[in-house]
Protein backbone atom coordinates (compact mmCIF):
# COMPACT_ATOMS: atom_id res chain seq x y z
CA UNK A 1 12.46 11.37 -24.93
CA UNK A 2 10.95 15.24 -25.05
CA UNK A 3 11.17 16.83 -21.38
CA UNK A 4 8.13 17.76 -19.96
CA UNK A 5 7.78 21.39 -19.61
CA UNK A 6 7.05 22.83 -16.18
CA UNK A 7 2.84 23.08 -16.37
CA UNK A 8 3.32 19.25 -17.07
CA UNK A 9 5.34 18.49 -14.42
CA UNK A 10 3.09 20.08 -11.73
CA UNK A 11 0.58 17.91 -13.21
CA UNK A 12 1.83 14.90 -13.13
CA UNK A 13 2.77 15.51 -9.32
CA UNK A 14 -0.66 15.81 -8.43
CA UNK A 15 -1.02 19.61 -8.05
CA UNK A 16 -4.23 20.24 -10.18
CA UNK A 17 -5.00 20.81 -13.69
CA UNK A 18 -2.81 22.09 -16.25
CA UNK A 19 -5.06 25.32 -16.51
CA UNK A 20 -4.35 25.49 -12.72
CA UNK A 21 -0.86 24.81 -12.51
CA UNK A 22 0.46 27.39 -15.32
CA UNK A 23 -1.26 29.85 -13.09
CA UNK A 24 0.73 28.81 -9.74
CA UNK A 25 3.86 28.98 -11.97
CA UNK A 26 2.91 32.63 -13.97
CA UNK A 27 2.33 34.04 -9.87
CA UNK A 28 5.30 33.36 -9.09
CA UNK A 29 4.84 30.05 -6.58
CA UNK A 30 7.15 27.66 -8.02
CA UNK A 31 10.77 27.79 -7.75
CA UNK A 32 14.11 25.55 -8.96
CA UNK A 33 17.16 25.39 -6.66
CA UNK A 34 16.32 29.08 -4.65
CA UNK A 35 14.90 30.87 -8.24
CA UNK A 36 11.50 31.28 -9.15
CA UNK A 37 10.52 29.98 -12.43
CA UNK A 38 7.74 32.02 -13.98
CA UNK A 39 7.78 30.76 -17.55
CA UNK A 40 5.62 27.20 -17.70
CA UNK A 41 7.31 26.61 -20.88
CA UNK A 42 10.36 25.71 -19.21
CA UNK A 43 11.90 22.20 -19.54
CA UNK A 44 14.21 21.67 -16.35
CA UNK A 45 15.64 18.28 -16.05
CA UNK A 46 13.34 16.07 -13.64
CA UNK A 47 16.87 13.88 -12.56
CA UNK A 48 16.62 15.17 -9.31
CA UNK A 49 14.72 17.71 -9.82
CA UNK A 50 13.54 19.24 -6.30
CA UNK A 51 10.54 22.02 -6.64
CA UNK A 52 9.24 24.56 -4.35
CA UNK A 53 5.80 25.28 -3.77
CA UNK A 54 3.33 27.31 -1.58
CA UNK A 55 7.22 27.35 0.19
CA UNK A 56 7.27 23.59 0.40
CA UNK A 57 9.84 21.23 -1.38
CA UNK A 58 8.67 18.53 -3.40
CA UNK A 59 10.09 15.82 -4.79
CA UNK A 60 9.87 14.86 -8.40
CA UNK A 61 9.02 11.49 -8.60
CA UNK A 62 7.45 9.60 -12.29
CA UNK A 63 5.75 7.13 -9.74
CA UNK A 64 5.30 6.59 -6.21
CA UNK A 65 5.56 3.83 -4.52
CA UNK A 66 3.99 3.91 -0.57
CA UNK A 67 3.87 2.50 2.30
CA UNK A 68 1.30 2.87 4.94
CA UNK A 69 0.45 1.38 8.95
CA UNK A 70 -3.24 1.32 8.33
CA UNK A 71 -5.23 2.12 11.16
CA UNK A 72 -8.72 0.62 11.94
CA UNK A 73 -11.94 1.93 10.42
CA UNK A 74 -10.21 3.25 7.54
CA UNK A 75 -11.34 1.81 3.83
CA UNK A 76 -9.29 0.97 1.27
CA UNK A 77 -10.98 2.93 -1.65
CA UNK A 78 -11.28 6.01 -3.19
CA UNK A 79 -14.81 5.72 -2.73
CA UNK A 80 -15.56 4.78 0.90
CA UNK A 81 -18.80 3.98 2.11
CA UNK A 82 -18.76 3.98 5.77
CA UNK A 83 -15.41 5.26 7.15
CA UNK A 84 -12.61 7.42 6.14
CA UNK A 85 -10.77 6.28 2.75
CA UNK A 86 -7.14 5.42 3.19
CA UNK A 87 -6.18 8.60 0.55
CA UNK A 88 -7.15 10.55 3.39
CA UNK A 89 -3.70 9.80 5.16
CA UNK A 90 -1.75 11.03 2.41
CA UNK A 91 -1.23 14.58 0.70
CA UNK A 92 -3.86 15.28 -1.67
CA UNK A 93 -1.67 15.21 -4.30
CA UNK A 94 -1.74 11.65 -4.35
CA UNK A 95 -5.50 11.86 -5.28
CA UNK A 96 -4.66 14.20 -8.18
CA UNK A 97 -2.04 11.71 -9.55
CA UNK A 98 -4.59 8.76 -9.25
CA UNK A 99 -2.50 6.72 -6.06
CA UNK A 100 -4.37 3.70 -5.36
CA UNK A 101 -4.00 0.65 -2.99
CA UNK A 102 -2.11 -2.29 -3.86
CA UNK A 103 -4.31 -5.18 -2.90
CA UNK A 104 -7.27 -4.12 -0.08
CA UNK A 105 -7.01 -4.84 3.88
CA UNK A 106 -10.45 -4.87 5.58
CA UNK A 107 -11.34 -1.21 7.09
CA UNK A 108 -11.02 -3.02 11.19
CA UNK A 109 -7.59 -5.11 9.81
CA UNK A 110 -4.48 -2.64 10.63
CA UNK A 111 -0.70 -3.18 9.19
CA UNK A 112 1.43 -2.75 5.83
CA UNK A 113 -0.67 -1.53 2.86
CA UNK A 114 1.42 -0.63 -0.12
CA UNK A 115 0.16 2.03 -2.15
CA UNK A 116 0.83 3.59 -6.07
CA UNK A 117 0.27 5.19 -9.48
CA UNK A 118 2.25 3.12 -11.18
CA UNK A 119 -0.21 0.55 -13.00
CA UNK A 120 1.75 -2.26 -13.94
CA UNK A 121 3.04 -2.81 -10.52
CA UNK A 122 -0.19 -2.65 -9.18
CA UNK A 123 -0.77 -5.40 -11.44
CA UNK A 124 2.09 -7.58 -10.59
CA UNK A 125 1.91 -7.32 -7.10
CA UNK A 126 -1.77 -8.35 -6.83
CA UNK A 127 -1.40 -10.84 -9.78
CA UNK A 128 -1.68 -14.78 -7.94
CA UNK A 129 0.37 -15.86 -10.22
CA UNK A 130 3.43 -14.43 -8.36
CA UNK A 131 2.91 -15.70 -5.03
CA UNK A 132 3.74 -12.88 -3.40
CA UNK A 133 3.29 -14.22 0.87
CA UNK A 134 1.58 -11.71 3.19
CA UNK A 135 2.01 -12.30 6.64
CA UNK A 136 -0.72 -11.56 8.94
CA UNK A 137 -1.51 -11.88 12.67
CA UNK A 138 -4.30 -12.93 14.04
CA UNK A 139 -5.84 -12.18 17.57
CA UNK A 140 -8.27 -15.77 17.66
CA UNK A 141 -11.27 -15.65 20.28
CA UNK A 142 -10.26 -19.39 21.26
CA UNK A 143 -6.88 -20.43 22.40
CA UNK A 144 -4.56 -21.71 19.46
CA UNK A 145 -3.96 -25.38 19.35
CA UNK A 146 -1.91 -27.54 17.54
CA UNK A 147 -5.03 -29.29 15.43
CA UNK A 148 -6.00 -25.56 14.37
CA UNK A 149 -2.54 -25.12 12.89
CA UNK A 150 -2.51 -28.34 11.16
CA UNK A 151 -5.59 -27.57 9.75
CA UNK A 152 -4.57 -24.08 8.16
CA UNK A 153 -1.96 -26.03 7.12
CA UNK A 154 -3.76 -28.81 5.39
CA UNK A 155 -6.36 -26.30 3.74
CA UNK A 156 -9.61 -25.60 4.65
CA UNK A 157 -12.73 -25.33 2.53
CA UNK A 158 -14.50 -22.04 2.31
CA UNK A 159 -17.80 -21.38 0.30
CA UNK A 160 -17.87 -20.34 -2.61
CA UNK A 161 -14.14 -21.91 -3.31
CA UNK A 162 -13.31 -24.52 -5.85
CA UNK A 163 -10.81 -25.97 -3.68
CA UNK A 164 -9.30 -25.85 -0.25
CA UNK A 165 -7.41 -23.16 1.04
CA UNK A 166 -4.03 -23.72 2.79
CA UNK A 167 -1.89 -21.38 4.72
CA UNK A 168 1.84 -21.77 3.53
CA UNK A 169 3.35 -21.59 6.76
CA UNK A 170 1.91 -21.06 10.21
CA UNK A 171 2.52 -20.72 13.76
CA UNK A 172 1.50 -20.01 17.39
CA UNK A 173 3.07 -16.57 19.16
CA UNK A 174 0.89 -16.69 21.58
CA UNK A 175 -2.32 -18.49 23.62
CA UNK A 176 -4.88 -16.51 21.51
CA UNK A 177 -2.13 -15.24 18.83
CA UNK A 178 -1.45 -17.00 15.54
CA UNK A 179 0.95 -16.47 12.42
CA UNK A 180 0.02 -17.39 9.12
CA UNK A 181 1.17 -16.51 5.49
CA UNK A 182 -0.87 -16.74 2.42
CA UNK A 183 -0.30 -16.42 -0.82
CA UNK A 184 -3.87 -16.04 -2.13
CA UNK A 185 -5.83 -13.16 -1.66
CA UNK A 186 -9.89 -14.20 -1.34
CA UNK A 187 -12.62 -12.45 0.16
CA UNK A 188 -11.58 -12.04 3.84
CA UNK A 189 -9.66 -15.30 3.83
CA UNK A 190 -7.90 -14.95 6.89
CA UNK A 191 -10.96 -14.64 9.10
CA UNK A 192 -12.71 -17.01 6.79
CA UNK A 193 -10.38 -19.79 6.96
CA UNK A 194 -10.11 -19.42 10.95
CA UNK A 195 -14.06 -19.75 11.23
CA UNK A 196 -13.95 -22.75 8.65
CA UNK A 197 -11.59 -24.29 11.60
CA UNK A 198 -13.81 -23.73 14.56
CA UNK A 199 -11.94 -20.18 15.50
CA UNK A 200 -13.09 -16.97 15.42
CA UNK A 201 -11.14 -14.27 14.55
CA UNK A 202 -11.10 -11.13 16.99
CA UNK A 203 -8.46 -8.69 15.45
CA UNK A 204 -5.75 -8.98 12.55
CA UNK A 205 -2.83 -7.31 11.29
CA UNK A 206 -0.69 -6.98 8.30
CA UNK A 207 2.57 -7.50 9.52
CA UNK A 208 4.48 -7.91 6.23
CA UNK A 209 4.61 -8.44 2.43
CA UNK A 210 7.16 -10.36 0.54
CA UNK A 211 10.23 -9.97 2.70
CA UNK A 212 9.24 -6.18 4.00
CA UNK A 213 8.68 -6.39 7.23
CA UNK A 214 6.15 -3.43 9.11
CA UNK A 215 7.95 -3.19 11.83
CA UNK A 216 11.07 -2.93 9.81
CA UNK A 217 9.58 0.65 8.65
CA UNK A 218 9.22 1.95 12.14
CA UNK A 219 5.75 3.31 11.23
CA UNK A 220 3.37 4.53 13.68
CA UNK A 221 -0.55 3.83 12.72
CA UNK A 222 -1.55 5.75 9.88
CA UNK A 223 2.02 6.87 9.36
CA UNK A 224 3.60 6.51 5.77
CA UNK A 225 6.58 6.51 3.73
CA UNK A 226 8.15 6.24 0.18
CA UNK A 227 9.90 2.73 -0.46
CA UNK A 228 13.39 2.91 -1.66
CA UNK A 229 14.87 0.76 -4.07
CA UNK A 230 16.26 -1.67 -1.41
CA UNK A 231 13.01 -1.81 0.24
CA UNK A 232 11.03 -2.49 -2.98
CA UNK A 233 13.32 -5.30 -4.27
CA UNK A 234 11.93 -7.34 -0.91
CA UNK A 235 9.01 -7.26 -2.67
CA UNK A 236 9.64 -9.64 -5.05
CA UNK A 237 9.75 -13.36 -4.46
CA UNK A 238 12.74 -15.37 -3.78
CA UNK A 239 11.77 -17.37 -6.85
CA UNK A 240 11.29 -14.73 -9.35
């Protein structure tokens, strides 16, 4: 496989066009372990590599792979309509390099939003064919009851849907707090399904994917991180 040369690299990182990045590198802003690297012809090895620019280190990384504790009134879209997009709690490089959300949460539902530029897991994760669960809780405006969980349970029939819609597992945490995991991912199912049962739903959270767990991350809203290898293998069901 050719190495990319150092112009390329920038690039691919997110810092601007190729035009704009052999100009950061020919004035001198990029340097390689302490050096500055003036020549954008230059192949260094990206194994590692660590850059510096504008006096800030960065990372090489071929994709990333993000976590997020979405905050309220933020969109998931690089095109939001009536509150801040989500891309706006990351470095702009991540616009550059084209990092999009993995899946959407409602701009008032907070908790784990996964985020990346790699397109094929993008693809996986949302696919329904993997049955990836997503755990959510859900603030109800009516006390939780044992019929209401039975019903999730048993599926409940939303417009617009073939079939009825079942939680895979679900339980009470509190009066007016309720568990559930899905597996699908309609339309604003979770509220949808808890109105189709005679509940309302009054706030919701993300509270994991898979087996990563939020609070696991020790993010503060609208904090984020990059997901390790240990953390992204949780991402993948136990059947697969």
């Amino acid at each position: 496989m050719a190495k990319l040369t150092l112009d390329r690299i920038l690039q691919s990182q997110g810092f601007g066009s190729r035009k704009y990045c052999r100009e950061l590198i020919e004035d001198g802003e990029v340097s390689i372990h302490g050096e500055v690297v003036d020549d954008y012809r230059a192949t260094p090895d990206t194994n590692g590599l660590v850059l510096t620019i504008f006096e800030e280190e960065w990372e090489y990384r071929e994709h990333v792979y993000i976590a997020i504790n979405k905050p309220q009134n933020i969109e998931c879209s690089r095109k939001p309509s009536h509150h801040p997009g989500v891309l706006t709690l990351l470095p702009e490089q991540f616009t550059w390099r084209d990092v999009q959300p993995v899946g959407r949460l409602d701009h008032d539902t907070t908790g784990l939003l996964l985020m990346s530029d790699d397109g094929a897991f993008i693809h996986a994760q949302s696919s329904p064919k993997r049955h990836v669960p997503k755990v959510y809780a859900a603030t109800t405006a009516e006390p939780v009851t044992e019929a209401l969980i039975a019903q999730l349970k048993a599926g409940v029939q939303l417009h617009d849907e073939p079939a009825p819609l079942a939680a895979t597992r679900c339980r009470q945490l509190g009066e007016n707090l309720l568990e559930i995991v899905l597996e699908q991912g309609k339309y604003h199912q979770v509220k949808r399904m808890l109105a189709a049962a005679g509940n309302h739903c009054s706030a919701l959270q993300r509270t994991a994917i898979g087996g990563l767990q939020l609070e696991a991350l020790e993010l503060e809203e609208g904090e984020w991180t990059y997901l390790d290898a240990g953390q992204m293998a949780l991402l993948v069901p136990d059947a697969e």
